[in-house]
PDB file of N, CA and C in Angstrom:
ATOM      1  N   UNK A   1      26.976  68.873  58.791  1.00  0.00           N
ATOM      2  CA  UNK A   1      26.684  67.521  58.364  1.00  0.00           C
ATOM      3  C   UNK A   1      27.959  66.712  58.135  1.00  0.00           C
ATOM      4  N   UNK A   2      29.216  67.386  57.955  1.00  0.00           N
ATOM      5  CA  UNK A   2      30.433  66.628  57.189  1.00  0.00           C
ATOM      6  C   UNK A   2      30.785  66.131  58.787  1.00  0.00           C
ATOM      7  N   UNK A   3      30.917  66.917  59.563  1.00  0.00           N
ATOM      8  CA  UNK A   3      30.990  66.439  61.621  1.00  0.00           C
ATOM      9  C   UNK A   3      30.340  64.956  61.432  1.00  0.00           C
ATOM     10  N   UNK A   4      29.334  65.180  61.085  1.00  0.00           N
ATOM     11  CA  UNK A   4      28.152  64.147  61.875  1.00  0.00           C
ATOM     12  C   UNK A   4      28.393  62.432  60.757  1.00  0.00           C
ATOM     13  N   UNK A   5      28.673  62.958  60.048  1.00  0.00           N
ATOM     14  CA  UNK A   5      29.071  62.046  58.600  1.00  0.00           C
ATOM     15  C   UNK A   5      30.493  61.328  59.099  1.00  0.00           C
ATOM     16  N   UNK A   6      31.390  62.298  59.853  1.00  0.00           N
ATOM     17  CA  UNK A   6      32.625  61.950  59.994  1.00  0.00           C
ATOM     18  C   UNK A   6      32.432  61.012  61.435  1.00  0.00           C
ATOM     19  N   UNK A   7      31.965  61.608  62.226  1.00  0.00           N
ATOM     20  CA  UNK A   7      31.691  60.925  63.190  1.00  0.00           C
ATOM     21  C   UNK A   7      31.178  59.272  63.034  1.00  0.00           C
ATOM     22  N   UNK A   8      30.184  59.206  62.525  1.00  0.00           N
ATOM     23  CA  UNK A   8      29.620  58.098  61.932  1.00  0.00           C
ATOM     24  C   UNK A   8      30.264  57.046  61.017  1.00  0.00           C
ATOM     25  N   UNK A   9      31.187  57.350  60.715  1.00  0.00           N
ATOM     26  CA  UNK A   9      31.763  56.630  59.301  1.00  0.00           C
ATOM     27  C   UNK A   9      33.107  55.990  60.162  1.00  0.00           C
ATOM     28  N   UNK A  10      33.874  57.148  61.062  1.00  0.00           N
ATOM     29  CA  UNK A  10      34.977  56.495  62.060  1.00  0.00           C
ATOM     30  C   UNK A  10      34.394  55.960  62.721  1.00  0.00           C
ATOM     31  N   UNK A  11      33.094  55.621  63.593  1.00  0.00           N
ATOM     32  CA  UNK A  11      32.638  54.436  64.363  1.00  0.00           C
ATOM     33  C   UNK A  11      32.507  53.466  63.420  1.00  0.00           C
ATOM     34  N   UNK A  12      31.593  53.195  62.580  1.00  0.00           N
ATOM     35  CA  UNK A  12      31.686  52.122  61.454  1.00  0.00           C
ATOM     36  C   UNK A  12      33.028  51.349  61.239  1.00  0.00           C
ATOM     37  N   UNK A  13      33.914  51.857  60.454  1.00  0.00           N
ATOM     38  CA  UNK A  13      34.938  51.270  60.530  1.00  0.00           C
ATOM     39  C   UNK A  13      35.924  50.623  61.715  1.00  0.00           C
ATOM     40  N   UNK A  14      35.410  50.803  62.751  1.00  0.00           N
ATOM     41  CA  UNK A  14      35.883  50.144  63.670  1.00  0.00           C
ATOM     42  C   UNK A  14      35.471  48.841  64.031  1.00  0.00           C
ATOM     43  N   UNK A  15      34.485  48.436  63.202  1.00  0.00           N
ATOM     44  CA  UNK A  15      33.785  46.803  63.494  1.00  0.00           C
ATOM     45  C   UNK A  15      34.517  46.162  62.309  1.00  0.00           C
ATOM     46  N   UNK A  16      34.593  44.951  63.033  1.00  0.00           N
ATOM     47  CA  UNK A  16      35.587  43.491  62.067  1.00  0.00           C
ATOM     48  C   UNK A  16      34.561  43.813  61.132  1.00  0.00           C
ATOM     49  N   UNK A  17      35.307  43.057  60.195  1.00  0.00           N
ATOM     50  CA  UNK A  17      34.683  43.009  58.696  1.00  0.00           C
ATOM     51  C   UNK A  17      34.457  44.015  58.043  1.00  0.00           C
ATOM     52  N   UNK A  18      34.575  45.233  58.534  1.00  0.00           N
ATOM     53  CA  UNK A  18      34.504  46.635  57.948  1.00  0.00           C
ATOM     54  C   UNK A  18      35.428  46.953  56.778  1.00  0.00           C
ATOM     55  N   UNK A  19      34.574  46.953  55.450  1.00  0.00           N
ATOM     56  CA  UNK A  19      35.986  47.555  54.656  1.00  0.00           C
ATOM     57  C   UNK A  19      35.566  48.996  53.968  1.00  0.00           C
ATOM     58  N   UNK A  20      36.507  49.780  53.266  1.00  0.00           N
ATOM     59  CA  UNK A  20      36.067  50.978  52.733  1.00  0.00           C
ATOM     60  C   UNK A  20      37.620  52.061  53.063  1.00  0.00           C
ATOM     61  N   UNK A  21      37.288  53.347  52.570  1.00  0.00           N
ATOM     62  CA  UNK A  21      38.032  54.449  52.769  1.00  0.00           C
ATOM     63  C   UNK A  21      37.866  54.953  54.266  1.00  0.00           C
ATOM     64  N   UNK A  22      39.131  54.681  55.421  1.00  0.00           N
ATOM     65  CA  UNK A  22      38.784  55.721  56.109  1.00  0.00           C
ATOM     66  C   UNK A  22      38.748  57.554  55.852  1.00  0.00           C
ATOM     67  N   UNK A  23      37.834  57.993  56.966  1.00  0.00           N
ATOM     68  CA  UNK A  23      38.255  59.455  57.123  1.00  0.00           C
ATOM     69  C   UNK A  23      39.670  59.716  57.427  1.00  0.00           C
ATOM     70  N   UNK A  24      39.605  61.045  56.562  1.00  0.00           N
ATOM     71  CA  UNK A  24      40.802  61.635  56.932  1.00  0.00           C
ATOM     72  C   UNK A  24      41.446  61.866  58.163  1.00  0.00           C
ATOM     73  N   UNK A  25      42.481  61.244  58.418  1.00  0.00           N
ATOM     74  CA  UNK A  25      42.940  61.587  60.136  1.00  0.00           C
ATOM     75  C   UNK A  25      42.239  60.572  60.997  1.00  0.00           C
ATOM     76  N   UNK A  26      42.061  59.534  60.282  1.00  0.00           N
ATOM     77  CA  UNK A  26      41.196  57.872  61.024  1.00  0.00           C
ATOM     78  C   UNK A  26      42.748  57.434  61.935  1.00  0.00           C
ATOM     79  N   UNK A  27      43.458  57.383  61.523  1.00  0.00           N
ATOM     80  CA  UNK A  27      45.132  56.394  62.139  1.00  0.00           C
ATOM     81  C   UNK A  27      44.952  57.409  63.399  1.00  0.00           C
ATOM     82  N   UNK A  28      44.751  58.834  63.249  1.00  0.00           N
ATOM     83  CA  UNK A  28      45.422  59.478  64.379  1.00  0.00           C
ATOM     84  C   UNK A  28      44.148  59.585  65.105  1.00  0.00           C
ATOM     85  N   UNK A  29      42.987  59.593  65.106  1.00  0.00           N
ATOM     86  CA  UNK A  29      42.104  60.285  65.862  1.00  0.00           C
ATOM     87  C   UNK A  29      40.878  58.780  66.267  1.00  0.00           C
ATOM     88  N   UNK A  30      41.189  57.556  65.865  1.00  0.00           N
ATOM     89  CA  UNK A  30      40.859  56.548  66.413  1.00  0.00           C
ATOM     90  C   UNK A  30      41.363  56.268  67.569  1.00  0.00           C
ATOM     91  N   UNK A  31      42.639  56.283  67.586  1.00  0.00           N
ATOM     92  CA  UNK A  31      43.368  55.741  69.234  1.00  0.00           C
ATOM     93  C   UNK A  31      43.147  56.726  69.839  1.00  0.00           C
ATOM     94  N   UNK A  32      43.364  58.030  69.788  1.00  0.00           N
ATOM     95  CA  UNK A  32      42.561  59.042  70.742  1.00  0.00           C
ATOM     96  C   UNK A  32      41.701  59.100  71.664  1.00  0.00           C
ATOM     97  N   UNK A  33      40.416  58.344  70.714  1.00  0.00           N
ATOM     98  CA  UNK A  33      39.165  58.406  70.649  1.00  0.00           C
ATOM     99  C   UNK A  33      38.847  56.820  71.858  1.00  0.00           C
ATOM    100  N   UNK A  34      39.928  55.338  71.512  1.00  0.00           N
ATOM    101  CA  UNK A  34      40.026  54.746  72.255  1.00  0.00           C
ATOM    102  C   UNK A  34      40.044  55.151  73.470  1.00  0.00           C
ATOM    103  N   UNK A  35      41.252  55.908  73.546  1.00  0.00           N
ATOM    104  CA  UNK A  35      42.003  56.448  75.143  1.00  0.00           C
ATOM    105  C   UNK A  35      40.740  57.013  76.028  1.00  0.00           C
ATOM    106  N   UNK A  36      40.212  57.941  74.800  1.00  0.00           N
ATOM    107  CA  UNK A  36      39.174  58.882  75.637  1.00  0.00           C
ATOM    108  C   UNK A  36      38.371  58.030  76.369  1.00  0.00           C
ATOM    109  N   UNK A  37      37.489  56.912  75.445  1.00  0.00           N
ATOM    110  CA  UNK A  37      36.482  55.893  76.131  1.00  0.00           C
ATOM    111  C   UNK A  37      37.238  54.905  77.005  1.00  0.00           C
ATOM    112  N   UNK A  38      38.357  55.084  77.353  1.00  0.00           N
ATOM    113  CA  UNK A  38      38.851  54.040  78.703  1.00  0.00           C
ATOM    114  C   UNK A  38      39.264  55.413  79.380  1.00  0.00           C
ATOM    115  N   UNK A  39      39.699  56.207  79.050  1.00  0.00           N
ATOM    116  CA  UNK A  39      40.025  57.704  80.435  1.00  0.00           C
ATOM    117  C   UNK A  39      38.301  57.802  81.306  1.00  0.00           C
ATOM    118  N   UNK A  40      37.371  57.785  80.482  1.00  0.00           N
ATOM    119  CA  UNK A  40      35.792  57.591  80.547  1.00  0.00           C
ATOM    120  C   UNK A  40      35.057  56.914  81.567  1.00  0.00           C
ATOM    121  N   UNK A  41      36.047  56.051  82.070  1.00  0.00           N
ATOM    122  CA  UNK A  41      35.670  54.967  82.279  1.00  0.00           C
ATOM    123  C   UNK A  41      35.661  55.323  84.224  1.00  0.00           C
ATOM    124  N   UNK A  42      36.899  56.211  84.197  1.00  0.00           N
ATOM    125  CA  UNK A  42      37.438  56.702  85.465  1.00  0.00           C
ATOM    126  C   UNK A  42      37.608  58.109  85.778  1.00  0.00           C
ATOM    127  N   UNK A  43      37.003  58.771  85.270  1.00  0.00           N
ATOM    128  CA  UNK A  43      37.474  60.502  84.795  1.00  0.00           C
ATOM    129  C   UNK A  43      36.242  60.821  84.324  1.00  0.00           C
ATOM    130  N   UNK A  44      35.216  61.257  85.341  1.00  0.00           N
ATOM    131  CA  UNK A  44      34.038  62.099  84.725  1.00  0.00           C
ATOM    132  C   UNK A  44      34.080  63.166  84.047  1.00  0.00           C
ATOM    133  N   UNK A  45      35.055  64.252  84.049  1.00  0.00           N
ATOM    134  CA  UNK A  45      35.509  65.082  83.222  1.00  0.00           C
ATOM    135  C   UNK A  45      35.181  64.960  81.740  1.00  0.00           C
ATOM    136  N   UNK A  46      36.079  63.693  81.551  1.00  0.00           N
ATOM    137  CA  UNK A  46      36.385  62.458  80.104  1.00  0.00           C
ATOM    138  C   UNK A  46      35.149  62.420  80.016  1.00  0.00           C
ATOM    139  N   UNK A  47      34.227  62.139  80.824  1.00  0.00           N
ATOM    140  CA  UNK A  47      33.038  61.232  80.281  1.00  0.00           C
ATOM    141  C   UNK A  47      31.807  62.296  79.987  1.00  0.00           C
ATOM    142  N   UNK A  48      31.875  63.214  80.624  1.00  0.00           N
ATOM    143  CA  UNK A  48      30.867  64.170  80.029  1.00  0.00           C
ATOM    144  C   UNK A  48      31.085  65.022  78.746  1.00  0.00           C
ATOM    145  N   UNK A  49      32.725  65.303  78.386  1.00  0.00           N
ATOM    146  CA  UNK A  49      33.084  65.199  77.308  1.00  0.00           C
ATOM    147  C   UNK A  49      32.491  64.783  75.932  1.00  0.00           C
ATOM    148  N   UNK A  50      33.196  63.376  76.052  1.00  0.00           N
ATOM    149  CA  UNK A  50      32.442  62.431  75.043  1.00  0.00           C
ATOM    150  C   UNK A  50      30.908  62.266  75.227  1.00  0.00           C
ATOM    151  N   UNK A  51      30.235  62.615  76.404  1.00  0.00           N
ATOM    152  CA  UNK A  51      28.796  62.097  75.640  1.00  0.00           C
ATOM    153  C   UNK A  51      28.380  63.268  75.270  1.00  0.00           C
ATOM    154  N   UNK A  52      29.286  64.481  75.340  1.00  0.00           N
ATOM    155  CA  UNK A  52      28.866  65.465  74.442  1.00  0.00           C
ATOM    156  C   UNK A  52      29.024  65.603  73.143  1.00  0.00           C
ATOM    157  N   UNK A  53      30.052  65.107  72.995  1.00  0.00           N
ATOM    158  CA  UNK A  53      30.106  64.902  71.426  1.00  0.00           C
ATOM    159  C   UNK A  53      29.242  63.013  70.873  1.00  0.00           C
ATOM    160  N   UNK A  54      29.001  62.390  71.920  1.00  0.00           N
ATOM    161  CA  UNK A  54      28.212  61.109  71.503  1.00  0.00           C
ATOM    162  C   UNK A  54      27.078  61.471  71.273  1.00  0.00           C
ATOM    163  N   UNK A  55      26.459  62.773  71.890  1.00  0.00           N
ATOM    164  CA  UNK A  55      25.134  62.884  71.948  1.00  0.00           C
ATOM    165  C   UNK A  55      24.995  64.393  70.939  1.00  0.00           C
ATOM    166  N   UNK A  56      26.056  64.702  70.071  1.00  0.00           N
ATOM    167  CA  UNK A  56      25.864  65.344  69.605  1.00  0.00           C
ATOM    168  C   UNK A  56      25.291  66.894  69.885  1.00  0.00           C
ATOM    169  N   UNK A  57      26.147  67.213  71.223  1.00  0.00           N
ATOM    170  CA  UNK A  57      25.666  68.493  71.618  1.00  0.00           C
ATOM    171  C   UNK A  57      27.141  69.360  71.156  1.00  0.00           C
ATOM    172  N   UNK A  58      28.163  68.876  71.067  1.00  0.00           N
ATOM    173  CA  UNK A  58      29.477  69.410  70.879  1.00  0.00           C
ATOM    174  C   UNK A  58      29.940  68.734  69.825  1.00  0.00           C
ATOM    175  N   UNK A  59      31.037  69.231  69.425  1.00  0.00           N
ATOM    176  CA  UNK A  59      31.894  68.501  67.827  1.00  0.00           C
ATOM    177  C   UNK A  59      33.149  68.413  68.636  1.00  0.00           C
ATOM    178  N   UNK A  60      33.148  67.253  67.576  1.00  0.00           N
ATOM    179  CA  UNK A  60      33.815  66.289  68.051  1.00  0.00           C
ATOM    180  C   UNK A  60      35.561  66.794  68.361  1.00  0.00           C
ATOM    181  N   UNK A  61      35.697  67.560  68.123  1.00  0.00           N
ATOM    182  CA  UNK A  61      36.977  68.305  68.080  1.00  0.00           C
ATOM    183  C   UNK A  61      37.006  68.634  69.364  1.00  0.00           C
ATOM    184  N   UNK A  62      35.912  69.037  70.303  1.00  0.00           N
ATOM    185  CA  UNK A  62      36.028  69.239  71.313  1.00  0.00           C
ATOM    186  C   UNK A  62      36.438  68.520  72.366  1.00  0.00           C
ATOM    187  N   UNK A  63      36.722  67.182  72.399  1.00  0.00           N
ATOM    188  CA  UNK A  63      37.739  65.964  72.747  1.00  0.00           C
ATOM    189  C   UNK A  63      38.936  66.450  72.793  1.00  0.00           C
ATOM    190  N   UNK A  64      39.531  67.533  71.898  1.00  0.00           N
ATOM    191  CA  UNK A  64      40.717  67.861  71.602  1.00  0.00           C
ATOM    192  C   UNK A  64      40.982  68.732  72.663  1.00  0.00           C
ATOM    193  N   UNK A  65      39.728  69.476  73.560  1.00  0.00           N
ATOM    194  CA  UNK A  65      40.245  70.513  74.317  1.00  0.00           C
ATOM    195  C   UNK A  65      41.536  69.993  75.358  1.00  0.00           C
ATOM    196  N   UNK A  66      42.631  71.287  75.678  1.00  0.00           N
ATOM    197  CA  UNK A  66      43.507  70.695  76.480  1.00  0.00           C
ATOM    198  C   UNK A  66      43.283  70.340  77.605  1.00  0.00           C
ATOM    199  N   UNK A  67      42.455  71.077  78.884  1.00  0.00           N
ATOM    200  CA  UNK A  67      42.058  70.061  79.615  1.00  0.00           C
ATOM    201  C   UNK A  67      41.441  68.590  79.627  1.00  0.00           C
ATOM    202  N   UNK A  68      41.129  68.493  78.805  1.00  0.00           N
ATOM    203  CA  UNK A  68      40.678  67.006  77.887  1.00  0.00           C
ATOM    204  C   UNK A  68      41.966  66.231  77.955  1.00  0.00           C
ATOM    205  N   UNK A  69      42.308  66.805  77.319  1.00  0.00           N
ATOM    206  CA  UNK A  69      43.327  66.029  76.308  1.00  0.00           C
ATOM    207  C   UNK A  69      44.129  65.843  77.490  1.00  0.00           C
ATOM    208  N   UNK A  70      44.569  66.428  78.007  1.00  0.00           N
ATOM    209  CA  UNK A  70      45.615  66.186  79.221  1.00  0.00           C
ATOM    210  C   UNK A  70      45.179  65.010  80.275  1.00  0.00           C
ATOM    211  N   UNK A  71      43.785  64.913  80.298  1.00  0.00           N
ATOM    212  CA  UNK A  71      43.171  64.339  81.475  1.00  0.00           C
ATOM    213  C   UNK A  71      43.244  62.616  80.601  1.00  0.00           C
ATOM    214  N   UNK A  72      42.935  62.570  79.021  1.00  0.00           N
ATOM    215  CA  UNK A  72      43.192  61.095  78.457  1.00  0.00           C
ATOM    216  C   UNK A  72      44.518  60.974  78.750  1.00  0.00           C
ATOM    217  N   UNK A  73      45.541  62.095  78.452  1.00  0.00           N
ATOM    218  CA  UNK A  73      46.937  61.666  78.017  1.00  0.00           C
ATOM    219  C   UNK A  73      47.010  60.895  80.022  1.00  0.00           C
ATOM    220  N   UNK A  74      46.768  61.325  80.623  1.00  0.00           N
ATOM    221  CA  UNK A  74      47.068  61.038  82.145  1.00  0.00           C
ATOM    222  C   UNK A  74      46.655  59.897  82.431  1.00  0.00           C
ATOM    223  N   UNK A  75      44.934  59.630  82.038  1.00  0.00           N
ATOM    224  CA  UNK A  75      44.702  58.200  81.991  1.00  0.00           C
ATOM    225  C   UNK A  75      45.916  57.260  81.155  1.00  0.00           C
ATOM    226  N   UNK A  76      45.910  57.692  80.349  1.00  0.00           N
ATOM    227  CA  UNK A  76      46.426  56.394  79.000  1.00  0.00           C
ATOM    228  C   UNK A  76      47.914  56.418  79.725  1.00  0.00           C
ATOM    229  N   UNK A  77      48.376  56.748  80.989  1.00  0.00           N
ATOM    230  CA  UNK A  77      50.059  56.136  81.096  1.00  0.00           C
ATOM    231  C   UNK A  77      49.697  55.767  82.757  1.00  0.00           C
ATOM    232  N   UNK A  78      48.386  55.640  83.254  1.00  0.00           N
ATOM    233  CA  UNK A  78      48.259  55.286  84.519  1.00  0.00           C
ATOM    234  C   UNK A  78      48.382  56.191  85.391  1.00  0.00           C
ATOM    235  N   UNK A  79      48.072  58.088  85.392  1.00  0.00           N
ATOM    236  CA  UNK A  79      48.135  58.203  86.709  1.00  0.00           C
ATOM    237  C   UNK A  79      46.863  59.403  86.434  1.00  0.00           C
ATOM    238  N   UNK A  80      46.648  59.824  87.824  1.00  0.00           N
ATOM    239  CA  UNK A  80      45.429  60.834  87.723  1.00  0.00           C
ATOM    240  C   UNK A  80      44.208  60.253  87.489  1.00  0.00           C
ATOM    241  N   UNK A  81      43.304  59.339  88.480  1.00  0.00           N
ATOM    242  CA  UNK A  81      42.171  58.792  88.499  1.00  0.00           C
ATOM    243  C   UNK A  81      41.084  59.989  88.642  1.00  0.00           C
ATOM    244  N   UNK A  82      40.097  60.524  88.424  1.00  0.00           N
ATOM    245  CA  UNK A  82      39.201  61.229  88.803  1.00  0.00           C
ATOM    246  C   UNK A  82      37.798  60.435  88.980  1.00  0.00           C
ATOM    247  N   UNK A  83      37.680  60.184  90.316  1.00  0.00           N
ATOM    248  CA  UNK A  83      35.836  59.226  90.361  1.00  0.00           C
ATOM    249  C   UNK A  83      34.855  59.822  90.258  1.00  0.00           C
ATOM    250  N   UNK A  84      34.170  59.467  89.812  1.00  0.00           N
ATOM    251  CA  UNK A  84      32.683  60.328  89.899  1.00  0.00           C
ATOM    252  C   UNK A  84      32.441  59.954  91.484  1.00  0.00           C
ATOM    253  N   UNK A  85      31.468  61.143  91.763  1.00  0.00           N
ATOM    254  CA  UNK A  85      30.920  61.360  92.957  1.00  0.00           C
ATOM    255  C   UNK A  85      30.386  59.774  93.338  1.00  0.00           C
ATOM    256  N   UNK A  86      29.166  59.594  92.851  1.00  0.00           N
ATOM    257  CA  UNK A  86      28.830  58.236  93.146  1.00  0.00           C
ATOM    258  C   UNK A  86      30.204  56.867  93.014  1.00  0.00           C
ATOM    259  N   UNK A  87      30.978  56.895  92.657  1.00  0.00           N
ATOM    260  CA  UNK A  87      32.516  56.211  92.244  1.00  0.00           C
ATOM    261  C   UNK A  87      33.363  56.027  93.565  1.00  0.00           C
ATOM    262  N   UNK A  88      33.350  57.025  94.630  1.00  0.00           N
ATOM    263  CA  UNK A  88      34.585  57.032  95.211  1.00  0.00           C
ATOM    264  C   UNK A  88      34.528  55.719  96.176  1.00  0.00           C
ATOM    265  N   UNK A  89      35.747  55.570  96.371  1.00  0.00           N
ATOM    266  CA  UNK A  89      36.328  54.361  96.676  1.00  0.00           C
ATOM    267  C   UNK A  89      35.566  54.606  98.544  1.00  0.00           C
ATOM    268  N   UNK A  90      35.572  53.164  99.321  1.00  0.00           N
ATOM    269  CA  UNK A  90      35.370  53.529 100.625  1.00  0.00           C
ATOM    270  C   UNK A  90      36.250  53.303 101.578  1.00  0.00           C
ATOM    271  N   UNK A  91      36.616  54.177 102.324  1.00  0.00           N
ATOM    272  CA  UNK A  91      37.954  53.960 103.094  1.00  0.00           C
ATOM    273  C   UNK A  91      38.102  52.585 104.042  1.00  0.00           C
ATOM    274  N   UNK A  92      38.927  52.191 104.121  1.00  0.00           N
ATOM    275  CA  UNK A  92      38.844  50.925 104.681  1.00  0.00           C
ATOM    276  C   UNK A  92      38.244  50.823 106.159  1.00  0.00           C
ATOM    277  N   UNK A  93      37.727  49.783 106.617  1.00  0.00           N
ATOM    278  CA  UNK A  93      36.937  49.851 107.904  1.00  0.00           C
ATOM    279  C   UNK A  93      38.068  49.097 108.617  1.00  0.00           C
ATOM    280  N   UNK A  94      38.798  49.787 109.909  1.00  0.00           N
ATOM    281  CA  UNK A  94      39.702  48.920 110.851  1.00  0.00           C
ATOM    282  C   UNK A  94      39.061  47.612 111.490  1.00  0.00           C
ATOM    283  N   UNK A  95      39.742  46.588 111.550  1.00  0.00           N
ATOM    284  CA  UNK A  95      39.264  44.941 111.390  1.00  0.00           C
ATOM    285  C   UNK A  95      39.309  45.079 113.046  1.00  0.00           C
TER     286      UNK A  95
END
């Protein structure tokens, strides 16, 4: 329950007007948590990830795994795109 509490309370505080105590480890594990949902965006890896811990099948720590973690850190400086299947780009058609 303290997962699910924690989880909940660091989304909250992320909306304007939000005031209160963050969770412990809010400074470090908010921008993380950013990175992850824009790595997400391009990196199915990322994204099945997080909706495992969005959907509450995994804790949330599990974001932390290093293939994870390596695959945000790669997004968040621009290199290493991964598309989802339905995603990939189409090769250009000669004019």
């Amino acid at each position: 329950m303290d997962q699910l509490w924690s989880l909940v309370v660091g989304a909250v505080v992320q909306l304007d007007g939000v005031t209160g105590t963050r969770p412990r480890g809010h400074s470090v594990v908010a921008p993380y948590v950013r990175a992850a949902q824009r790595a997400a965006r391009e990196d199915v890896h990322v994204a099945r990830a997080l909706m495992r811990v969005v959907n509450l099948l995994a804790p949330p720590e599990s974001l932390m795994a290093p293939a994870t973690a390596l695959r945000v850190a790669r997004a968040a400086v621009g290199r290493h795109v991964v598309y989802a299947p339905q995603q990939q780009p189409k090769a250009a058609v000669p004019a």
